[in-house]
N, C-alpha and C. Protein backbone atom coordinates (compact mmCIF):
# COMPACT_ATOMS: atom_id res chain seq x y z
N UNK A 1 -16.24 -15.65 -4.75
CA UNK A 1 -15.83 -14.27 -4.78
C UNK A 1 -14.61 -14.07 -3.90
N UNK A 2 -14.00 -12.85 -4.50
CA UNK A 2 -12.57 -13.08 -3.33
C UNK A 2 -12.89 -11.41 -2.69
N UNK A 3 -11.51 -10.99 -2.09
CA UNK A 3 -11.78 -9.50 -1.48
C UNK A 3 -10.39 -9.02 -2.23
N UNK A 4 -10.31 -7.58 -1.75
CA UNK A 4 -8.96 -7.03 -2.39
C UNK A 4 -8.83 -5.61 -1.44
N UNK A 5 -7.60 -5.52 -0.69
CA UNK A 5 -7.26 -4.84 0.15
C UNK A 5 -6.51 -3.63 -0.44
N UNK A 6 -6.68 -2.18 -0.77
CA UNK A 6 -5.51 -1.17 -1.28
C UNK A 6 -5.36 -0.08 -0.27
N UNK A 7 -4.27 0.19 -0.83
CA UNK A 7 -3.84 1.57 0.25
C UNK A 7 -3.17 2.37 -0.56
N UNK A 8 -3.15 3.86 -1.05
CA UNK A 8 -2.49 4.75 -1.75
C UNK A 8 -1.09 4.98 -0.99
N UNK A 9 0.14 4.91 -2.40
CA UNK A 9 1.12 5.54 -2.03
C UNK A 9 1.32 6.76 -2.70
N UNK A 10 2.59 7.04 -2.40
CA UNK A 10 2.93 8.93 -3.25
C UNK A 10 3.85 9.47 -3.00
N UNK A 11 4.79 10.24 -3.35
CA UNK A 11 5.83 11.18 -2.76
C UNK A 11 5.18 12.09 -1.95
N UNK A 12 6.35 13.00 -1.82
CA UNK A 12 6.02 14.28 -1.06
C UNK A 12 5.44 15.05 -2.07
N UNK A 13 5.92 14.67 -3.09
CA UNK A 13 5.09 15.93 -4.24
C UNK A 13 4.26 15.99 -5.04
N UNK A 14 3.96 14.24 -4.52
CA UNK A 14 2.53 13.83 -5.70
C UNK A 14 2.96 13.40 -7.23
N UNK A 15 4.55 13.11 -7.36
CA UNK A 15 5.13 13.22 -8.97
C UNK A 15 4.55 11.94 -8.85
N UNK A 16 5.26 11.13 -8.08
CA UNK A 16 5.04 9.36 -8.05
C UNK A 16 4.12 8.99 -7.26
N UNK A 17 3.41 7.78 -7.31
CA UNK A 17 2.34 7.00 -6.75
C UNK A 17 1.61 6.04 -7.05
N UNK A 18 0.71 5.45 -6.72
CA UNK A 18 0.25 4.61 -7.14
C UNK A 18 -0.58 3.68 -6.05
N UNK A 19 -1.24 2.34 -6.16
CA UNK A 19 -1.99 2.16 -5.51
C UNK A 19 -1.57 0.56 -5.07
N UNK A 20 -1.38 0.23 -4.07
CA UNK A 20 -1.14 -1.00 -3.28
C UNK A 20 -1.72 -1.83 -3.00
N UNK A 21 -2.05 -3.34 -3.54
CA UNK A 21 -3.28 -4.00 -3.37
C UNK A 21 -2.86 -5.28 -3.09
N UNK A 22 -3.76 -6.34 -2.60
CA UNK A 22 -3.37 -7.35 -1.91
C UNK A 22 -4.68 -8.04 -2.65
N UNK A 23 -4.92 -8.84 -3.16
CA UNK A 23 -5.75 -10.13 -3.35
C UNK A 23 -6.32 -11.16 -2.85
N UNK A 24 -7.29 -11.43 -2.22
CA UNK A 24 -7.41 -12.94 -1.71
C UNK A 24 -8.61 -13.43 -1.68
N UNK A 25 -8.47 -14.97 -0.90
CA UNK A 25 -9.86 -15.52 -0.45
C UNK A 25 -11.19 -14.10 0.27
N UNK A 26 -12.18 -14.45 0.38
CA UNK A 26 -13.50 -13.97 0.86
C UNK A 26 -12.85 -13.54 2.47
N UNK A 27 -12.43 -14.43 2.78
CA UNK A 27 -11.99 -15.33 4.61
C UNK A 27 -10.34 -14.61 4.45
N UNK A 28 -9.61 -14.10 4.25
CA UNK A 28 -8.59 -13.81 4.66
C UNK A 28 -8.43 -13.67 5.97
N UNK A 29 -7.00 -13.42 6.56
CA UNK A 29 -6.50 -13.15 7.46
C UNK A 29 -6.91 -11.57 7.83
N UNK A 30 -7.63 -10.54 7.82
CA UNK A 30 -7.49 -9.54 7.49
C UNK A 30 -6.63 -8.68 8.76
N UNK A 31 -6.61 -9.15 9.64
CA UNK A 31 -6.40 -8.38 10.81
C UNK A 31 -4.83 -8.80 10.72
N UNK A 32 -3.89 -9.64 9.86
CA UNK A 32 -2.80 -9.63 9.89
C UNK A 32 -2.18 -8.84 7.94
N UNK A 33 -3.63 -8.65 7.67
CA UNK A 33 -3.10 -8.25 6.02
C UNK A 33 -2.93 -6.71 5.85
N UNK A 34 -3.99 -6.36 6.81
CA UNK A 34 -4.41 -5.03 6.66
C UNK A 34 -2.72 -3.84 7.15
N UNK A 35 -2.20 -4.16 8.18
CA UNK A 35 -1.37 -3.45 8.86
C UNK A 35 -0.08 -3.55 7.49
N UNK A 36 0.30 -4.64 7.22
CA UNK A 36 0.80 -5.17 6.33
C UNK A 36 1.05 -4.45 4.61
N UNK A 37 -0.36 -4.05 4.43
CA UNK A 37 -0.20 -3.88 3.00
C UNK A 37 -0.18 -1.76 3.65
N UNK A 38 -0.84 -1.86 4.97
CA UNK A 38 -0.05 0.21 5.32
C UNK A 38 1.23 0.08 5.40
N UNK A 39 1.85 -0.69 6.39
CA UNK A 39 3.47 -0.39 5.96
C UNK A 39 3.92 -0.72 5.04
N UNK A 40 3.62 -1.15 4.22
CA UNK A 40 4.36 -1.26 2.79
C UNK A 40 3.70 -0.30 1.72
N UNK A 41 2.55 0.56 2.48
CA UNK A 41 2.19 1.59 1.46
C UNK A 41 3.45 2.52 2.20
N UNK A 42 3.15 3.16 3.33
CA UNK A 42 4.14 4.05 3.97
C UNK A 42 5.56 4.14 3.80
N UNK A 43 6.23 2.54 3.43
CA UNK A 43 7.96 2.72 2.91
C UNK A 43 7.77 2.68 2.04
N UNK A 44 6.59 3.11 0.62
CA UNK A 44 6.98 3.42 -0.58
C UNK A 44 6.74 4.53 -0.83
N UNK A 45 6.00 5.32 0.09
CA UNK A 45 5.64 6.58 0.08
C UNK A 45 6.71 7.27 0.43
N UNK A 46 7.87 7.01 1.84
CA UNK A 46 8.93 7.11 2.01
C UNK A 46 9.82 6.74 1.46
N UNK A 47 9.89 5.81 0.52
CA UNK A 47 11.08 5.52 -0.14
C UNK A 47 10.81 6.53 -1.58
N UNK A 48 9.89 7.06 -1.96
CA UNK A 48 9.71 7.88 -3.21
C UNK A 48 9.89 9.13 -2.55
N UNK A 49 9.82 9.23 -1.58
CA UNK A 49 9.59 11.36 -1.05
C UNK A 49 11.74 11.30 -0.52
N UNK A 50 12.42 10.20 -0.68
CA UNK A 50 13.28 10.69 -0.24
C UNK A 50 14.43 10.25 -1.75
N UNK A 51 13.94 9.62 -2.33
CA UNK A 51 14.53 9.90 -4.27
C UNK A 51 14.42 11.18 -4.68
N UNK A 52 13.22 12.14 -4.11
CA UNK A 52 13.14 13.65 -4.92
C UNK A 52 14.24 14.42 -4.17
N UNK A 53 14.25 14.16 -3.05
CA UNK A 53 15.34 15.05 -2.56
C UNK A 53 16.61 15.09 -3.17
């Protein structure tokens, strides 16, 4: 069995979004995956809320 890590992204206005996921072994790294797959939810959340402007 493996695990699977997500984190929601989105604009400011909710047009765009979607969901951020990471795949792996049972045993991952998690304490280096986890921070990892939030900032890369957060600069897409930021990179979509600053396209509407």
């Amino acid at each position: 069995m493996g695990s699977r890590l997500s984190s929601r992204y989105c604009s400011l206005g909710f047009i765009n979004g979607g969901v951020l996921a990471v795949v792996g072994p049972t045993r991952m790294a998690y304490e280096r995956v986890i921070p990892v797959v939030d900032i890369t939810a957060r600069l897409l959340s930021s990179a979509l809320t600053t396209e509407e402007r």
